[in-house]
Protein backbone atom coordinates (compact mmCIF):
# COMPACT_ATOMS: atom_id res chain seq x y z
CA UNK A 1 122.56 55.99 94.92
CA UNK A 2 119.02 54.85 95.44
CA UNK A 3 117.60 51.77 94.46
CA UNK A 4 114.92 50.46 93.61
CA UNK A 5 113.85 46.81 93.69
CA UNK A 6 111.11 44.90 91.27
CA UNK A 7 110.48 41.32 92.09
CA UNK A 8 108.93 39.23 90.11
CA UNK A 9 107.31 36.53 93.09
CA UNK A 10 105.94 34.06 90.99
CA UNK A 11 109.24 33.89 89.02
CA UNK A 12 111.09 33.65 92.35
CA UNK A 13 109.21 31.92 94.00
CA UNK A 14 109.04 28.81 91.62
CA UNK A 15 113.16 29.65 90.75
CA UNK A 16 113.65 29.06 94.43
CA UNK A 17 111.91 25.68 94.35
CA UNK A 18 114.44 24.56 91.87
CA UNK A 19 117.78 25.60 93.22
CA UNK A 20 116.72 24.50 96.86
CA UNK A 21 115.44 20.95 95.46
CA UNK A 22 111.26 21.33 96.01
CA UNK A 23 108.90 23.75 97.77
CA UNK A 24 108.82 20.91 100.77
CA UNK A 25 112.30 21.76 101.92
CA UNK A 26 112.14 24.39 104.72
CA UNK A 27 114.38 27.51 105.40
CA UNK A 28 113.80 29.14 101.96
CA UNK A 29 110.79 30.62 101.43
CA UNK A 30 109.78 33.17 104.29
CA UNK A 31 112.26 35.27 102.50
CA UNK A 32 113.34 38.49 103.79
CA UNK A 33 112.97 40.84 100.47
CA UNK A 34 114.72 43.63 101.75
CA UNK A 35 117.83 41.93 102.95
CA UNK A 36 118.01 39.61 99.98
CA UNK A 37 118.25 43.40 97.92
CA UNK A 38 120.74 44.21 99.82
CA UNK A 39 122.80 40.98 99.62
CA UNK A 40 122.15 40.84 95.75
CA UNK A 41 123.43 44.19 95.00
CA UNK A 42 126.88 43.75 97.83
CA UNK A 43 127.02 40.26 95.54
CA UNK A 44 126.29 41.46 92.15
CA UNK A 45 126.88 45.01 91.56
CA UNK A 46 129.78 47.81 91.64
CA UNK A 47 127.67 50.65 92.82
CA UNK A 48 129.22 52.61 94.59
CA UNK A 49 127.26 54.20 97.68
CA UNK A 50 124.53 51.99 96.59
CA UNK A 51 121.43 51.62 98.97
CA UNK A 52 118.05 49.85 98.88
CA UNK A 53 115.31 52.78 99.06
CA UNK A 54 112.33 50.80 97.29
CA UNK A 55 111.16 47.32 97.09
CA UNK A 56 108.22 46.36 95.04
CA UNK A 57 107.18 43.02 94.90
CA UNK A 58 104.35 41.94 92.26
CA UNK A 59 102.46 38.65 92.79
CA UNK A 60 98.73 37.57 92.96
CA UNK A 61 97.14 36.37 95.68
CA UNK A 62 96.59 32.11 94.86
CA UNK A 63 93.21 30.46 95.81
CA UNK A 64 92.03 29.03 98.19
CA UNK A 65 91.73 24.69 97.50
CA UNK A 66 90.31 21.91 100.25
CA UNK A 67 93.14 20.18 101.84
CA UNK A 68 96.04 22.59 101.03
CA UNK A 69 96.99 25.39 103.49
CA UNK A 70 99.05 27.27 100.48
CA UNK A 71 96.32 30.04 100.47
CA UNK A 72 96.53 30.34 104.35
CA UNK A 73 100.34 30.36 103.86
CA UNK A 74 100.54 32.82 101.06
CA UNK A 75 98.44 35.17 103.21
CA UNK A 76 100.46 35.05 106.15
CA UNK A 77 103.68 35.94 103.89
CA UNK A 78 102.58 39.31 102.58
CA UNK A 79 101.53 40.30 105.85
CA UNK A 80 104.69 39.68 107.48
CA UNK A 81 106.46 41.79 104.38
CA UNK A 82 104.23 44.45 105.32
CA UNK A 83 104.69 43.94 108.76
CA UNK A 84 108.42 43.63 109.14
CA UNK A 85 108.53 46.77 106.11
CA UNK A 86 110.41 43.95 103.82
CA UNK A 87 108.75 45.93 101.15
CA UNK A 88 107.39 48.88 100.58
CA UNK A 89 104.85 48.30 97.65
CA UNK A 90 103.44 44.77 97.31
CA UNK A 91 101.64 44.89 93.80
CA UNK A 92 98.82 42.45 93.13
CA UNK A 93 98.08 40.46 89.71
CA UNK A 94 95.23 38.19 89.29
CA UNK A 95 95.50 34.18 89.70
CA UNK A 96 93.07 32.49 87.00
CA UNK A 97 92.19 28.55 86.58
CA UNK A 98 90.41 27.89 83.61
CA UNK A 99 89.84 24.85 80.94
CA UNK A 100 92.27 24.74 78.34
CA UNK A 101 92.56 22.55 74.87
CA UNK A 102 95.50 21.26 73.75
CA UNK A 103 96.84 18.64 71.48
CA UNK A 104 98.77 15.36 73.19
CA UNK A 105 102.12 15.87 72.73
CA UNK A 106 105.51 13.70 74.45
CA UNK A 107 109.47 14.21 74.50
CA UNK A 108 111.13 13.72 71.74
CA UNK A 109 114.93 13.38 71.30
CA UNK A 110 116.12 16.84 71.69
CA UNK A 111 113.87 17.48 73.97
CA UNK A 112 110.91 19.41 72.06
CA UNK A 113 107.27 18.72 72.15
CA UNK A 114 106.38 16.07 69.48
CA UNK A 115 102.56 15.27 68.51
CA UNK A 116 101.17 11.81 69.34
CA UNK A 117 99.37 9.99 66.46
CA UNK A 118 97.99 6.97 66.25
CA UNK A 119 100.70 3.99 67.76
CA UNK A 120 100.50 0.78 68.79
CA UNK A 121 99.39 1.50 72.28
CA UNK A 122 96.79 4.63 71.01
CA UNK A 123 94.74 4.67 67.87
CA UNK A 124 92.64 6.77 66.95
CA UNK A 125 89.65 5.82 64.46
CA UNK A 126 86.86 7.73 62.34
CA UNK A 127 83.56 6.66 62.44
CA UNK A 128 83.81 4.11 60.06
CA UNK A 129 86.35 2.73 62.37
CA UNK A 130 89.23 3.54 59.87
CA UNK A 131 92.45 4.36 61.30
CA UNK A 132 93.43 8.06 61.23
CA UNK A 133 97.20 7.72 61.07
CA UNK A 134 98.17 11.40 61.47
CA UNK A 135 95.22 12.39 63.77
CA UNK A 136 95.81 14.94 66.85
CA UNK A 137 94.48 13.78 70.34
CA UNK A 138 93.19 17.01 71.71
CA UNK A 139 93.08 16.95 75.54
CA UNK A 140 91.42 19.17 78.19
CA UNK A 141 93.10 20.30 81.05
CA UNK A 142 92.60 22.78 83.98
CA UNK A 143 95.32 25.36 83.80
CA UNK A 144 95.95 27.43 86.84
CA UNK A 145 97.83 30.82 85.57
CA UNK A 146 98.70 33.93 86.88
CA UNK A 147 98.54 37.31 85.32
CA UNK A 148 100.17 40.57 85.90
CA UNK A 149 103.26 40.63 87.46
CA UNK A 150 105.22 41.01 84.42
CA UNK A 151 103.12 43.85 83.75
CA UNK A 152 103.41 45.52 87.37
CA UNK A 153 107.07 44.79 87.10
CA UNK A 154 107.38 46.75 84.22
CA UNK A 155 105.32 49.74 85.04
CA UNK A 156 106.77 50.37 88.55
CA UNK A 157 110.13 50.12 86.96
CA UNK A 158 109.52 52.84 84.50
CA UNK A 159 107.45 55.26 86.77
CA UNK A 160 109.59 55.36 89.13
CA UNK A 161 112.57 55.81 86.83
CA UNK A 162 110.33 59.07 85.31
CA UNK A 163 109.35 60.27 88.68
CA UNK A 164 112.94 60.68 89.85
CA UNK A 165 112.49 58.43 92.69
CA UNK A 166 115.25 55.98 91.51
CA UNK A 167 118.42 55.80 90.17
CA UNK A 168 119.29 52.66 89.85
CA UNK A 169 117.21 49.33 89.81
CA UNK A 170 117.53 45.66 89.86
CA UNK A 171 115.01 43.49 88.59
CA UNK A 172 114.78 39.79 89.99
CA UNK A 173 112.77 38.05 86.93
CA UNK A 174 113.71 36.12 84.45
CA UNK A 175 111.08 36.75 82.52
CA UNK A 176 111.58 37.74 78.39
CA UNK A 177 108.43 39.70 78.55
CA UNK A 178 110.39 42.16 80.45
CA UNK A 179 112.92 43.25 77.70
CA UNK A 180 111.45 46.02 76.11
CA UNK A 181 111.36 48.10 79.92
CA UNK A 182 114.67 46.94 80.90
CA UNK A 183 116.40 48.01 77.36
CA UNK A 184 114.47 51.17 77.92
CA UNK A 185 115.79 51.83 81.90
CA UNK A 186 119.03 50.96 80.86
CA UNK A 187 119.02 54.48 79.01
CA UNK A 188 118.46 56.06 81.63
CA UNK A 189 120.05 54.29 84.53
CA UNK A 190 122.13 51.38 85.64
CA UNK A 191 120.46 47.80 86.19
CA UNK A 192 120.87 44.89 87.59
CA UNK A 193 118.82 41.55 86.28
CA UNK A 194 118.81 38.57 88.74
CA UNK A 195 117.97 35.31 87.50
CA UNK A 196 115.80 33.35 90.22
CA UNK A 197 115.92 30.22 88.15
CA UNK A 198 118.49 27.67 87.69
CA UNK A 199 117.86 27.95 83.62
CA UNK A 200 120.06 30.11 81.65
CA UNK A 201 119.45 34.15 81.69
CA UNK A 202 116.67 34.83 78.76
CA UNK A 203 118.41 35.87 76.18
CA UNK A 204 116.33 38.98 75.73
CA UNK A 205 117.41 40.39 79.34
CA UNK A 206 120.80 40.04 78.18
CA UNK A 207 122.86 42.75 77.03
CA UNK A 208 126.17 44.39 77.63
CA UNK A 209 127.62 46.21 80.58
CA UNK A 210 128.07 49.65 78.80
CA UNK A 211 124.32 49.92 77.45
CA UNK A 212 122.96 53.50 77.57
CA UNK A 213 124.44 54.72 80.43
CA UNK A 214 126.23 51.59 81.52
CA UNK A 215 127.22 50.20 85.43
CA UNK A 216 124.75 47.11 84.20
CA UNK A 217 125.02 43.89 85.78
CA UNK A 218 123.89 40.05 86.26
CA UNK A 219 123.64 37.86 88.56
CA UNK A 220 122.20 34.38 88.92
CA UNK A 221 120.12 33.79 92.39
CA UNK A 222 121.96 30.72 94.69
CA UNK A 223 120.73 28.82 97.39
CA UNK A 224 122.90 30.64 100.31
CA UNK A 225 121.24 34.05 99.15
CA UNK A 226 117.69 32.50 99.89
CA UNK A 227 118.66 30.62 103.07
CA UNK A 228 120.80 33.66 104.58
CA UNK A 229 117.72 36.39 103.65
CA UNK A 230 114.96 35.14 105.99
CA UNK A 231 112.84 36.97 108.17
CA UNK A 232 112.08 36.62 111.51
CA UNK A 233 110.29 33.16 112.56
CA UNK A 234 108.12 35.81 114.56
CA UNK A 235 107.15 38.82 113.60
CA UNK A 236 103.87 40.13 116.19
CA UNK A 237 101.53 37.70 116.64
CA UNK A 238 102.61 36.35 112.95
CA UNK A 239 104.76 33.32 112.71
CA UNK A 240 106.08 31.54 109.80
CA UNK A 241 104.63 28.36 108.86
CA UNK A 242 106.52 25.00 110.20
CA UNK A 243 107.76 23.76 106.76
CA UNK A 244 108.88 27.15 105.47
């Protein structure tokens, strides 16, 4: 049975930060994407004969800021996948900051966003200097975003499920976007969803084990299969960074 693999690296990478308790904790993130497959389908699945024959991993490259070496980082990473053949497809999104307007909002109660109006501590006035009660404060803020993996996700999933080249496939996301192409493979061949995150699975990746042509599974991402799936502290002249 060949597999293939579709990683989501934004969604595990930030998923990874919270099970292993922030990004500043080494011995996580020079991950080994290969052998993390492989562990995640001995952990997760029943395949039988199963074998890793495709790893895609879709992410966008993060820019470059004075003072912070996460560019450098992030560059050195995908060239030890490629290096070490971790993957064989590494997909690229774009990474976008841009100005954003919003209204100021807190916590409230059961946890939901609440609007902030005028309060003791904020008020906020017309020009006649008349309280406005019920008035939004609209903020700005720089939003740093990035676009595509979902997308690349999707459409390397379902090509290579057309093409033949697959068939099986486990996709380590969880992302709701990706329903639609994961209810569709599911027709068509077993699949495995990984959760990276510590939330619970979105609901819209759920679904049951005898779907279309059933053998589905799921399986929620731990801290020993990120610590136990590294790659080489050297690989060539490349070498992971000291607090990875």
């Amino acid at each position: 049975m060949r597999v293939g693999i579709y990683v989501d690296g934004f969604n595990l990478y930030y998923g990874g930060k919270s099970i292993m308790g922030g990004s500043s904790r080494p011995g996580w993130k020079w991950l080994d994407l290969r052998k993390l497959s492989e562990r995640l389908i001995a952990e997760g699945s029943t395949w039988s004969g199963a074998s890793v024959s495709r790893v895609v991993y879709c992410t966008a490259r993060i820019h470059a800021e004075p003072g912070s070496m996460a560019h450098r980082d992030q560059d050195l990473y995908i060239k030890a996948l490629r290096a070490y053949a971790s993957v064989d497809v590494c997909e690229m999104g774009s990474y976008v900051s841009r100005l954003a307007s919003a209204p100021l909002a807190r916590r409230s109660p059961n946890g939901k966003p609440e609007l902030v109006t005028s309060t003791d501590l904020l008020s906020f006035r017309d020009a006649a200097d008349a309280e406005l009660a019920t008035a939004k404060c609209m903020v700005r803020i720089a939003r740093r975003e990035e676009k595509g993996s979902d997308v690349n996700v999707a459409t390397h999933l379902l090509v290579d499920m057309y093409e033949g080249r697959i068939d099986a496939a486990v996709v380590v996301s969880n992302d709701s976007d990706l329903a639609f192409p994961v209810r569709h493979a599911r027709e068509r061949i077993p699949v495995g969803v990984v959760n990276p995150q510590r939330n619970p699975y979105a609901g819209a990746l759920r679904g049951d084990r005898g779907d279309g042509v059933g053998g589905h599974w799921w399986y929620k991402l731990a801290a020993g299969d990120l610590t136990s799936s590294q790659l080489p502290a050297a690989i060539g002249r490349i070498r992971r960074p000291v607090d990875w």
